[in-house]
N, C-alpha and C. Protein backbone atom coordinates (compact mmCIF):
# COMPACT_ATOMS: atom_id res chain seq x y z
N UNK A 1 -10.12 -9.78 -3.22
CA UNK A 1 -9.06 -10.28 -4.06
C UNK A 1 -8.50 -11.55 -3.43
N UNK A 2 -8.63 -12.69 -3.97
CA UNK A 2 -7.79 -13.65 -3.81
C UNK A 2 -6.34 -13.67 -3.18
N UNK A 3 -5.79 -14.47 -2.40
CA UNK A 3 -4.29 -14.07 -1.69
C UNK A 3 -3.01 -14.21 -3.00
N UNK A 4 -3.61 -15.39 -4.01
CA UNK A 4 -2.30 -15.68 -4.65
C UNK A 4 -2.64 -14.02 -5.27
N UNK A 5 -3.44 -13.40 -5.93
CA UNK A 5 -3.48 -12.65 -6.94
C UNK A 5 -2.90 -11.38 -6.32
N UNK A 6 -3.13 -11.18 -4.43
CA UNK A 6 -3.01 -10.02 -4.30
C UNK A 6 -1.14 -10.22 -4.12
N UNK A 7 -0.59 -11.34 -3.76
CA UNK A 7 0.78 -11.25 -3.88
C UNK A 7 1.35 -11.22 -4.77
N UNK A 8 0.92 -11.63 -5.97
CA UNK A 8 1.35 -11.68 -7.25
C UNK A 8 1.79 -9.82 -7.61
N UNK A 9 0.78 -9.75 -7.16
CA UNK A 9 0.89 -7.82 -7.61
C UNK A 9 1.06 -7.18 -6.23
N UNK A 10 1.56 -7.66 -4.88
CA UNK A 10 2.62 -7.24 -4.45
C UNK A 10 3.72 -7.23 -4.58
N UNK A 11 4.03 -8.57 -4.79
CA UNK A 11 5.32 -8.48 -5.36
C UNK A 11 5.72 -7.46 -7.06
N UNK A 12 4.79 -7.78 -8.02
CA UNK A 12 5.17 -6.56 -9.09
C UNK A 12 5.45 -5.54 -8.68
N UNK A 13 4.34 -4.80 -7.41
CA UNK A 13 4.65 -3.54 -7.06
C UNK A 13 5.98 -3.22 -6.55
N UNK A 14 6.39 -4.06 -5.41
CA UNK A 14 7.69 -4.25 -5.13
C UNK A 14 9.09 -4.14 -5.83
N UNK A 15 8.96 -5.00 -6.85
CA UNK A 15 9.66 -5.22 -8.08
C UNK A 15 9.66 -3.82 -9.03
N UNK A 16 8.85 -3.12 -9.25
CA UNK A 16 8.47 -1.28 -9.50
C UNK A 16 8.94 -0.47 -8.67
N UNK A 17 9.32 -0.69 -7.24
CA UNK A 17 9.47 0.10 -6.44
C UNK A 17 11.41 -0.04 -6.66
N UNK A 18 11.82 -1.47 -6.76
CA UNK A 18 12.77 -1.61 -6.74
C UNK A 18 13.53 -0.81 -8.21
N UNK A 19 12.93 -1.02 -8.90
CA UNK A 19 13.74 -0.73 -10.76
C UNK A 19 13.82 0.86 -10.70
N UNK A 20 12.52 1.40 -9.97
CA UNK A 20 12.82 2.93 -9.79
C UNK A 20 13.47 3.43 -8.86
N UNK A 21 14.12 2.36 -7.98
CA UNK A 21 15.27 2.85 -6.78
C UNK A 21 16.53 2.65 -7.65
N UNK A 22 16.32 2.23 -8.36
CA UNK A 22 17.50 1.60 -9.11
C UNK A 22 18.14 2.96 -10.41
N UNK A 23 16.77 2.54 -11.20
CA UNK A 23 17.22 4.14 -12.13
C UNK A 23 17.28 5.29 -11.59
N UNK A 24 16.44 5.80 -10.56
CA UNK A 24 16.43 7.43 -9.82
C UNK A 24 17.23 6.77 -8.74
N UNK A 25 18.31 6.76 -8.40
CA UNK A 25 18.81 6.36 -7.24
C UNK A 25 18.23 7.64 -5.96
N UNK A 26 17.72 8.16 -4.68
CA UNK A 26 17.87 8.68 -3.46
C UNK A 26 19.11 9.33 -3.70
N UNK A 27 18.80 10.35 -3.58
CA UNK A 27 20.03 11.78 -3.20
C UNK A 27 20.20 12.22 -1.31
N UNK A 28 21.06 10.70 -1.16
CA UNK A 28 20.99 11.00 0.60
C UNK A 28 21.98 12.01 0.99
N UNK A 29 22.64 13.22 0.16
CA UNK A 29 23.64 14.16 0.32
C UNK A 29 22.33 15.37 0.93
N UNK A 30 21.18 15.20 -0.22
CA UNK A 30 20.17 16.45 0.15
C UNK A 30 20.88 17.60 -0.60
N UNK A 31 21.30 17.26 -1.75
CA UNK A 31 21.77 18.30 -3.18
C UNK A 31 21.09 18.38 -3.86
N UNK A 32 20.27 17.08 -4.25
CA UNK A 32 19.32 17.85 -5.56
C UNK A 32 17.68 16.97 -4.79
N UNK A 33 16.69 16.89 -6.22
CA UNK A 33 15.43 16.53 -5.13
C UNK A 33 15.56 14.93 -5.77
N UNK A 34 14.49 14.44 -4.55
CA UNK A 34 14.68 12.85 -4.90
C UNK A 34 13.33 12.66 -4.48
N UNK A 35 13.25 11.34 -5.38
CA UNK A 35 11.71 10.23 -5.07
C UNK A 35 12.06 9.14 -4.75
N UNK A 36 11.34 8.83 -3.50
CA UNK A 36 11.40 7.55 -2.51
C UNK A 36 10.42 6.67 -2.98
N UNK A 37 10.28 5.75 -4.14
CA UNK A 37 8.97 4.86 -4.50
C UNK A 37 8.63 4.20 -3.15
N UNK A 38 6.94 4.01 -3.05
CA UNK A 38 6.45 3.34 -1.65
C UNK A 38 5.00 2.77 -2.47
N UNK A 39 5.58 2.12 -4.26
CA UNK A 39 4.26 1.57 -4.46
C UNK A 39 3.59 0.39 -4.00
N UNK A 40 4.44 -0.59 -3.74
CA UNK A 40 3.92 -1.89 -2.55
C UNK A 40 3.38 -1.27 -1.15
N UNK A 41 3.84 -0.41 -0.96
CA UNK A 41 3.21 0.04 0.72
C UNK A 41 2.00 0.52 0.14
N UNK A 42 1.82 1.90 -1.01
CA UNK A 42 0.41 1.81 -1.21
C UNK A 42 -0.77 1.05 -1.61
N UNK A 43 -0.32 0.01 -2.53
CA UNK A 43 -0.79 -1.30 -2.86
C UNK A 43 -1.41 -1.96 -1.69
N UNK A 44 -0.37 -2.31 -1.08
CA UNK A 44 -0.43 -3.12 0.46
C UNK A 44 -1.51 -2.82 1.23
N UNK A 45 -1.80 -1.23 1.41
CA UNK A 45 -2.70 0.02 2.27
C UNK A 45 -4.05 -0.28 1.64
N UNK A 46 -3.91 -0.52 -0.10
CA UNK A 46 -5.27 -0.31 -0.18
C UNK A 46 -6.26 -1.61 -0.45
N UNK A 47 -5.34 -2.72 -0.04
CA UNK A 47 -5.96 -4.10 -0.01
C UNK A 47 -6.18 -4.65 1.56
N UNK A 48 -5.56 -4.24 2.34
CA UNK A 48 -5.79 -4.69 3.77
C UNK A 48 -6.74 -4.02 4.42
N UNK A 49 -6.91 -2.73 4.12
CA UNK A 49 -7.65 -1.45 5.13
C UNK A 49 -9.04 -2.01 5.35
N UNK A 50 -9.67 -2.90 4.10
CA UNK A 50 -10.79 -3.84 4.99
C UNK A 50 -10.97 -4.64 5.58
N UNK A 51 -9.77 -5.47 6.06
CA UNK A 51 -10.04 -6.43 6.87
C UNK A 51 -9.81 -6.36 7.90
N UNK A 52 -9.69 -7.68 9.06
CA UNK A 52 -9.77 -7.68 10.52
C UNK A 52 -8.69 -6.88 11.09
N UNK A 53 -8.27 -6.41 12.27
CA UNK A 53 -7.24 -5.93 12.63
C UNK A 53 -6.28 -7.10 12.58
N UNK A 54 -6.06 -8.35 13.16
CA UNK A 54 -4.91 -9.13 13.15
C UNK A 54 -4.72 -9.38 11.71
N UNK A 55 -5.63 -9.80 10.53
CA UNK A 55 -5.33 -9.62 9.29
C UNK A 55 -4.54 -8.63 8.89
N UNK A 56 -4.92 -7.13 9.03
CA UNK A 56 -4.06 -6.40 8.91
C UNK A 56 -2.43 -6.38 9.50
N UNK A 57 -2.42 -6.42 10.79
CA UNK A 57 -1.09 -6.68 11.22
C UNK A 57 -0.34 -7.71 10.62
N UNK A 58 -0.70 -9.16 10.45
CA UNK A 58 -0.01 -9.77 9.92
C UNK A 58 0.38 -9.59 8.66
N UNK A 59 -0.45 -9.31 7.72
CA UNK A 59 -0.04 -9.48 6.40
C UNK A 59 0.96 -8.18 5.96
N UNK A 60 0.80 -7.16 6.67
CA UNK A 60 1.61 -5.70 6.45
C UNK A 60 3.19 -6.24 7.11
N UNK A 61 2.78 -6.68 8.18
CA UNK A 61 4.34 -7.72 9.14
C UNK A 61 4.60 -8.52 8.00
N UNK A 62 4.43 -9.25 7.81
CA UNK A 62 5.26 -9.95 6.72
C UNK A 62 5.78 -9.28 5.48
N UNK A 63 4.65 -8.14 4.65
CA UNK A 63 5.73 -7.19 3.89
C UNK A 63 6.66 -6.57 4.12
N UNK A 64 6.69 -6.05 5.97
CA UNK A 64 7.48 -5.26 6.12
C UNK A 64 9.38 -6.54 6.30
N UNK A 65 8.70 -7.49 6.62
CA UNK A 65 9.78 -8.46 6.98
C UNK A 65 10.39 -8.53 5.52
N UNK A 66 9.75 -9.14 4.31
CA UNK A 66 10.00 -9.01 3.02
C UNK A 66 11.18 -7.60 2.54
N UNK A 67 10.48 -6.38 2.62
CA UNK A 67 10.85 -4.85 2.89
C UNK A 67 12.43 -5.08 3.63
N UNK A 68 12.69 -5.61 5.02
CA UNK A 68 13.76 -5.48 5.32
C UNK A 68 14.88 -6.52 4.70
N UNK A 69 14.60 -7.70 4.91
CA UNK A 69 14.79 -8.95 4.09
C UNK A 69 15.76 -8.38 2.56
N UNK A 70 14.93 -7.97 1.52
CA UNK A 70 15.14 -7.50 0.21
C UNK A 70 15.66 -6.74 -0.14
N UNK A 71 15.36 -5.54 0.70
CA UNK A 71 15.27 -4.07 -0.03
C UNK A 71 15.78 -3.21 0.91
N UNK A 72 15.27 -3.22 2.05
CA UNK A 72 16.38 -2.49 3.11
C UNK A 72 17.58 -3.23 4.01
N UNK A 73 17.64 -3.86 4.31
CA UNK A 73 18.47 -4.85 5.39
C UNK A 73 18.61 -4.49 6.77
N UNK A 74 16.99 -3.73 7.31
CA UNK A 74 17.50 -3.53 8.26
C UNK A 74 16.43 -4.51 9.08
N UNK A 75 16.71 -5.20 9.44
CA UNK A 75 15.39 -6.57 9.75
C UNK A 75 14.56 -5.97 10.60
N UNK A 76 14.30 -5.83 11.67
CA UNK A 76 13.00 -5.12 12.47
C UNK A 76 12.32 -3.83 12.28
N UNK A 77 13.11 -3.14 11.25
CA UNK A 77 12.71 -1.42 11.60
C UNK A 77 11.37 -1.44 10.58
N UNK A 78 11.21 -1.93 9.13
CA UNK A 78 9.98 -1.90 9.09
C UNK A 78 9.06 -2.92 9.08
N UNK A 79 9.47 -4.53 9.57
CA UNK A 79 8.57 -4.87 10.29
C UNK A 79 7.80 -4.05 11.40
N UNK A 80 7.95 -3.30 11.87
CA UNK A 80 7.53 -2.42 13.28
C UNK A 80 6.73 -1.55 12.21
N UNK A 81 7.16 -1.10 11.44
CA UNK A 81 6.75 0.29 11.40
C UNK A 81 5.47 -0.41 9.98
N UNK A 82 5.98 -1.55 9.13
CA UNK A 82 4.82 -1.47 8.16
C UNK A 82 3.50 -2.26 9.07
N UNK A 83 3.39 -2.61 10.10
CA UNK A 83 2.47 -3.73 11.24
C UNK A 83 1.87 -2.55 11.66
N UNK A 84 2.70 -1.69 12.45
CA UNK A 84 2.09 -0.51 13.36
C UNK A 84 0.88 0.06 11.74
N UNK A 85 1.57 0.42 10.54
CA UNK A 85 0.81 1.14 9.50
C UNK A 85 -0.80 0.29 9.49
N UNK A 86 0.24 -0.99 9.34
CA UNK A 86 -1.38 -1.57 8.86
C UNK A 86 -2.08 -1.60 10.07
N UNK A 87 -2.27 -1.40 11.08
CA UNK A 87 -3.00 -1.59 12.10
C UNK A 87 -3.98 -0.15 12.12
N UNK A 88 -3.47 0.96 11.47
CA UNK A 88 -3.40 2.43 11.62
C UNK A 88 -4.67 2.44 10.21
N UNK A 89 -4.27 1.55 9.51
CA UNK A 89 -4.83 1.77 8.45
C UNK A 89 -6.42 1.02 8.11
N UNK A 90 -6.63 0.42 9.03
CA UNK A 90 -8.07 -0.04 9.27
C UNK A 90 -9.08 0.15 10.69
N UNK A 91 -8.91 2.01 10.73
CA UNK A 91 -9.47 2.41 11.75
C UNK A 91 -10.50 2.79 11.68
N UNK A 92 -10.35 3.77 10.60
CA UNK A 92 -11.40 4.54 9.91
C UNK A 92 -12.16 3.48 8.48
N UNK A 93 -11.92 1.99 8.97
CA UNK A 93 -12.46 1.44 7.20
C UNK A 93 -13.72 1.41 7.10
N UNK A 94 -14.90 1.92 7.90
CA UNK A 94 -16.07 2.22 7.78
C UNK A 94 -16.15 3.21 6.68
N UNK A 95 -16.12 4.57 7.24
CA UNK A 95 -15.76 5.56 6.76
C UNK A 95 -14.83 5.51 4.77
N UNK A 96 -14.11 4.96 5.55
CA UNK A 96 -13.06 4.53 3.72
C UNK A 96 -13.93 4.10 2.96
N UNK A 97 -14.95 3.02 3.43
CA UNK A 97 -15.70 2.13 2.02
C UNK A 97 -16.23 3.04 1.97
N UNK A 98 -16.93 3.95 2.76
CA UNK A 98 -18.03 4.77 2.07
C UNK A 98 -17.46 5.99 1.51
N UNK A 99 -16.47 6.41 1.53
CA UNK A 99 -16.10 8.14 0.97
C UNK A 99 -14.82 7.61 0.02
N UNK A 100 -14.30 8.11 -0.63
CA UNK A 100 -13.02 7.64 -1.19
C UNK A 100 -11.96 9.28 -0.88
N UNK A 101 -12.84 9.92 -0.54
CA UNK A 101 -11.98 11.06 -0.12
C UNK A 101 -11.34 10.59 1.25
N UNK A 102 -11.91 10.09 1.88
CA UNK A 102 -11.31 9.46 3.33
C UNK A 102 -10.11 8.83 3.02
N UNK A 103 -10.59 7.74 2.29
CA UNK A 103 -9.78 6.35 1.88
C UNK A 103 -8.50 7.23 0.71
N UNK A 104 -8.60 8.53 0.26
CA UNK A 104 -7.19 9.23 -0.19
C UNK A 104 -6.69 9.87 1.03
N UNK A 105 -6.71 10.73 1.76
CA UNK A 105 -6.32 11.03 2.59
C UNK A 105 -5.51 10.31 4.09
N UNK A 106 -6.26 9.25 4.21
CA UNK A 106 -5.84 8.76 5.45
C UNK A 106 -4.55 7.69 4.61
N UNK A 107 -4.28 6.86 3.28
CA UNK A 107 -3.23 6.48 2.59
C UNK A 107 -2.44 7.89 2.34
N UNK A 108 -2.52 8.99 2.06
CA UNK A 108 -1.53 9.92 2.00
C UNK A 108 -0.74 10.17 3.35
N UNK A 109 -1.64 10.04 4.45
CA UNK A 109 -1.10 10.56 6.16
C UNK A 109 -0.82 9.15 6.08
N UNK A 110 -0.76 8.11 5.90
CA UNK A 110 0.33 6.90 6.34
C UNK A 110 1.56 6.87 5.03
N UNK A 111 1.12 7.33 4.10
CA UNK A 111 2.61 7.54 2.88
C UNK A 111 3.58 8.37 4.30
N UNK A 112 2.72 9.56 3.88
CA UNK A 112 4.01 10.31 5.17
C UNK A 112 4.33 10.28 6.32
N UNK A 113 3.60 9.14 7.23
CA UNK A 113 4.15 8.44 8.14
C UNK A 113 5.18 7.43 7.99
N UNK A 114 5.06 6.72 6.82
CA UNK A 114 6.25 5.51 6.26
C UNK A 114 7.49 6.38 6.49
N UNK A 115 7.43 7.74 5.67
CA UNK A 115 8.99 8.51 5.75
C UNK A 115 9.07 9.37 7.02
N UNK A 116 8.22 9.58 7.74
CA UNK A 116 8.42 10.88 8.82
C UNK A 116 9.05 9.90 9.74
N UNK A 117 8.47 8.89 10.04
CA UNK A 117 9.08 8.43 11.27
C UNK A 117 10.68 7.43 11.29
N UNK A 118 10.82 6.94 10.09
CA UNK A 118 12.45 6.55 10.38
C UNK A 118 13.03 8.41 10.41
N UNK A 119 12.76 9.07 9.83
CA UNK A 119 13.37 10.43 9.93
C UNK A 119 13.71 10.59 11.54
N UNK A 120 12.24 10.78 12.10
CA UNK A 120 12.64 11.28 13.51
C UNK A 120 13.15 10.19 14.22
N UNK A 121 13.13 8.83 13.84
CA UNK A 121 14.41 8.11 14.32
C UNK A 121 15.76 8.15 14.47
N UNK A 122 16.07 8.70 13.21
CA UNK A 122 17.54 9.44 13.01
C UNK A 122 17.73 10.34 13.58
N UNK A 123 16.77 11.12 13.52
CA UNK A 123 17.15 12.68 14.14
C UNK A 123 17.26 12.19 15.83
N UNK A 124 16.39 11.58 16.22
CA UNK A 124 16.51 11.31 17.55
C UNK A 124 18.25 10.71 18.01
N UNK A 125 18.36 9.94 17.06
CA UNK A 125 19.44 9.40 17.89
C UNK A 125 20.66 9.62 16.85
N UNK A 126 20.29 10.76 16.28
CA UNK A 126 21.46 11.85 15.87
C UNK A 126 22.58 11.21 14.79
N UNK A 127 21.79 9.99 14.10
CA UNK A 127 22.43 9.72 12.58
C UNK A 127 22.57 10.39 11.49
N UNK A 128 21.76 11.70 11.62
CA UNK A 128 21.28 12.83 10.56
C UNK A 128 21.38 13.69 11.12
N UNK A 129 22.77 14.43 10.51
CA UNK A 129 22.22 16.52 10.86
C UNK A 129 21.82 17.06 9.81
N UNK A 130 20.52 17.10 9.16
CA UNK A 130 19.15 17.17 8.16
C UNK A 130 18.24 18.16 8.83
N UNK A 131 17.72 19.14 8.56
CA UNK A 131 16.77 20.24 9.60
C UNK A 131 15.81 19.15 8.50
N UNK A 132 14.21 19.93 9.58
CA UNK A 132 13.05 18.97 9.12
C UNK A 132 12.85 19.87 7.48
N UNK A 133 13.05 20.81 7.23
CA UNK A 133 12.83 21.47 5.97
C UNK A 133 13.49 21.35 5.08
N UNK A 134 14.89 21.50 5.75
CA UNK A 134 15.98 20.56 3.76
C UNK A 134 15.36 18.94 3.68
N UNK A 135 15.26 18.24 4.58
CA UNK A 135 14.18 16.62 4.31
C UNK A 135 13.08 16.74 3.82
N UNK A 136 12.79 17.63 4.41
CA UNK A 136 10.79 17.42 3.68
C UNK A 136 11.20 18.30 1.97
N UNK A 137 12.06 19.21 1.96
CA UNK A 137 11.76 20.12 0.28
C UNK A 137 13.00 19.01 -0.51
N UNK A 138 13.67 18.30 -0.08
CA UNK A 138 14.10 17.29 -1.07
C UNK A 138 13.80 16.03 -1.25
N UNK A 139 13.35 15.37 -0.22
CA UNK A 139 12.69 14.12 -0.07
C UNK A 139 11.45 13.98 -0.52
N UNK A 140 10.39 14.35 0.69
CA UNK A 140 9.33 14.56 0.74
C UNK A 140 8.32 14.87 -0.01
N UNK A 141 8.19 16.21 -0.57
CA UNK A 141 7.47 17.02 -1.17
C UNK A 141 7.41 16.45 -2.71
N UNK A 142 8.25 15.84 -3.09
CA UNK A 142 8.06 15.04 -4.65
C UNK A 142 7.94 14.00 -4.55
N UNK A 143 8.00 12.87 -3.62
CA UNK A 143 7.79 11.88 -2.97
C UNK A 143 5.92 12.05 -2.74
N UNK A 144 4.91 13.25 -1.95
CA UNK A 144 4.02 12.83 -1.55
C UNK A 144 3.32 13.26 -3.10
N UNK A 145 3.97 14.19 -3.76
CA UNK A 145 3.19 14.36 -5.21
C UNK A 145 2.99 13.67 -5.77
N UNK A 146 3.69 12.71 -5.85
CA UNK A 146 3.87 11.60 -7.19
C UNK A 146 3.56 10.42 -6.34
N UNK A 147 3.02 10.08 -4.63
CA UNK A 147 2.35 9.26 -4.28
C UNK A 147 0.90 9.73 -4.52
N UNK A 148 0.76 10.71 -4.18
CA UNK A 148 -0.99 11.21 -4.34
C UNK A 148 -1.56 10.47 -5.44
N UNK A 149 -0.66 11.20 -7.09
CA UNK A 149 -1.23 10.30 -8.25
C UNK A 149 -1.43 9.26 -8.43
N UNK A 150 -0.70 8.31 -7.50
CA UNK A 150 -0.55 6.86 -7.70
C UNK A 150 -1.51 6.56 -6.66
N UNK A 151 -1.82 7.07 -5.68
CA UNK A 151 -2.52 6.36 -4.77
C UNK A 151 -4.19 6.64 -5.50
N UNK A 152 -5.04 7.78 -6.28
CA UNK A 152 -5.77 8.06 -7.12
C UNK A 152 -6.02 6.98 -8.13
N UNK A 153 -4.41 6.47 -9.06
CA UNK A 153 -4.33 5.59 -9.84
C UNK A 153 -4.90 3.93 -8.99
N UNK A 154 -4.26 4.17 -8.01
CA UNK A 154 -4.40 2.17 -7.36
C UNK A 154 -6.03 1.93 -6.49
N UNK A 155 -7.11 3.61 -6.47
CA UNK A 155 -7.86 2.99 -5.91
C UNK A 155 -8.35 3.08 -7.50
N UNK A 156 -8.46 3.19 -8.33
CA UNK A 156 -9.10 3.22 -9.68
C UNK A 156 -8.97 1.68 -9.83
N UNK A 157 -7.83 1.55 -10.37
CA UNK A 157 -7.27 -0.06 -10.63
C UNK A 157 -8.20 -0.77 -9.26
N UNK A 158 -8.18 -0.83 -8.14
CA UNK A 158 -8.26 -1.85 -7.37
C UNK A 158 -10.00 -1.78 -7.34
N UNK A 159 -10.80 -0.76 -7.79
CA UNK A 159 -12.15 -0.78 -7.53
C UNK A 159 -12.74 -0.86 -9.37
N UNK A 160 -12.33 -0.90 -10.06
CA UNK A 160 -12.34 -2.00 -10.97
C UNK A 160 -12.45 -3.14 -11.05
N UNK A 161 -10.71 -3.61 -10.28
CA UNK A 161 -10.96 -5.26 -10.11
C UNK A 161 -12.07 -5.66 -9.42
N UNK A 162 -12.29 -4.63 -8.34
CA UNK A 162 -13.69 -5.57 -7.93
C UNK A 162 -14.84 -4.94 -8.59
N UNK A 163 -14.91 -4.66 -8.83
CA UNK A 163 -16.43 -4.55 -9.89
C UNK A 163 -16.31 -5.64 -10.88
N UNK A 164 -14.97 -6.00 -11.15
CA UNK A 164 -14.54 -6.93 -12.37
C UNK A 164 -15.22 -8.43 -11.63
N UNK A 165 -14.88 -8.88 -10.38
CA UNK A 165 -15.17 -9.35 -9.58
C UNK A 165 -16.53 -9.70 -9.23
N UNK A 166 -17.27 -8.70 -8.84
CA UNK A 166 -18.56 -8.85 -8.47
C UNK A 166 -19.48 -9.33 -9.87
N UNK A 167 -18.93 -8.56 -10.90
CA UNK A 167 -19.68 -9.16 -11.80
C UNK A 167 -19.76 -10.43 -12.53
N UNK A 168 -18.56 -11.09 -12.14
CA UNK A 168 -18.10 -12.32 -12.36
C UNK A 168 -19.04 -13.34 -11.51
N UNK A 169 -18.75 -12.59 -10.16
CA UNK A 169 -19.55 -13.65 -9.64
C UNK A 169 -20.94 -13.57 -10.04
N UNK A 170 -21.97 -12.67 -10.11
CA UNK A 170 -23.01 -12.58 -10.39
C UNK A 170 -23.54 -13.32 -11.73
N UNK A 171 -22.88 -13.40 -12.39
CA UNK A 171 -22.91 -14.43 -13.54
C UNK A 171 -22.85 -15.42 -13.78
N UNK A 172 -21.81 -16.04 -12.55
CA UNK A 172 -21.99 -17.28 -11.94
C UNK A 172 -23.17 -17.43 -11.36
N UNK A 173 -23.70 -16.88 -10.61
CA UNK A 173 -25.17 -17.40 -9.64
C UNK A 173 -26.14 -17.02 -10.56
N UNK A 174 -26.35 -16.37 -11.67
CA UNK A 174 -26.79 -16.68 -12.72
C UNK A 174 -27.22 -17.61 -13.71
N UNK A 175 -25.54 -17.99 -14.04
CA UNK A 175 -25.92 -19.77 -14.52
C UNK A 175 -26.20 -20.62 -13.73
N UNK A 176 -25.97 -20.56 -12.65
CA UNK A 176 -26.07 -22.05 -11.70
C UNK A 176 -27.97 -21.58 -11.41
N UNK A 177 -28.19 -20.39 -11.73
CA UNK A 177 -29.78 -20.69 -11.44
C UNK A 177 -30.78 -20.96 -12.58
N UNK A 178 -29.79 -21.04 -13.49
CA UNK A 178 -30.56 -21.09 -15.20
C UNK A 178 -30.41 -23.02 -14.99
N UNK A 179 -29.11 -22.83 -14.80
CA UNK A 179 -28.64 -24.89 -14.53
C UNK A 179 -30.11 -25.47 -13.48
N UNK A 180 -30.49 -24.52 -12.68
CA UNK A 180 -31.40 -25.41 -11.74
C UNK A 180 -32.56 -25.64 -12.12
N UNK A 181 -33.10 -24.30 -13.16
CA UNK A 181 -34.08 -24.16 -13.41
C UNK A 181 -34.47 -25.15 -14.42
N UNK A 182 -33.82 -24.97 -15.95
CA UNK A 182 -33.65 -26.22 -16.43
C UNK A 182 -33.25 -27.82 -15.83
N UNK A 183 -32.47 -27.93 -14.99
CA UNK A 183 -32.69 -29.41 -14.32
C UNK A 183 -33.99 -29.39 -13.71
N UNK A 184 -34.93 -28.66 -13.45
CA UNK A 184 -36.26 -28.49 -12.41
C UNK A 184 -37.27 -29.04 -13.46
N UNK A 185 -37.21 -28.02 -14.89
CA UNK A 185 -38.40 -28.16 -15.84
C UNK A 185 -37.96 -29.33 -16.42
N UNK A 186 -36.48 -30.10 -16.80
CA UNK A 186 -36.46 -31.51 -17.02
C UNK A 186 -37.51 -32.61 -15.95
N UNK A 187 -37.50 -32.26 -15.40
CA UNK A 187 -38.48 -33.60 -14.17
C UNK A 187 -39.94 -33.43 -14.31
């Protein structure tokens, strides 16, 4: 994917993540259940996981800078934590291109790394008296359901586009060999 195209639809995703923080607001009392949207982080996960490791770090570092910047205000916490992801997330990308069961699973264990670990940040330094089970059955647990579907949905969409892609190009080296051939039998 091209960089303008893949920011273009980071940022939408972003912009999705935001309108549904907006209408479902987070129930940070832990009274009723809530969904944490993380569709730019899955977006993000499933366009970087093939490339180089510093590719990865950087470009996840700058969402996460974006992320604090925008949407959280807390400037370093997920720079750190979306850099560390993407670094996490092109370990196994052997494995990912070839299985897509891999490539669901290992985006589900970094979905719930995005939320587990500011958690045990808090808990560590005792901003939250939250046991790990009222967090995970109100947060969590409808949070990784309704990422699963979406993360199912974005490798569909994203392995499309490239098939959309490949065949594009192939059509190109197509004509340009019909263009040669005919400029050849002109002479």
């Amino acid at each position: 994917m091209k960089p303008r195209q893949m920011i273009i639809l980071l940022l939408v995703m972003a912009l999705i993540d935001d309108l549904i923080s907006l209408c479902f607001p987070v129930n940070f009392q832990f009274q009723g259940y809530s969904f944490v949207p993380h569709f730019c982080f899955i977006t993000l996960m499933l366009l970087i996981y093939e490339r180089g490791w510093l590719d990865r770090v950087l470009i996840s570092g700058f969402c996460g800078v974006l992320t604090d910047l925008f949407f959280s205000g807390t400037l370093p916490v997920y720079f750190i934590i979306y850099a560390g992801l993407g670094y996490l997330s092109g370990i196994f990308n052997k494995a990912m291109e070839e299985d897509s069961r891999i490539r669901f699973f290992s985006l589900f264990v970094l979905v719930l790394l995005l939320d587990l670990i500011p958690f045990l940040v808090n808990l560590v330094f005792q901003s939250m008296n939250v046991s790990f089970m009222t967090w995970f059955m109100h947060h969590e647990l409808l949070t990784l359901t309704l990422h699963g579907a979406l993360i199912l949905m974005m490798m569909y969409i994203l392995d499309v586009l490239k098939r959309f892609a490949l065949i594009r190009q192939h059509r190109k080296q197509l004509d340009q060999r019909k263009k040669y051939v005919k400029m050849k039998t002109q002479k």
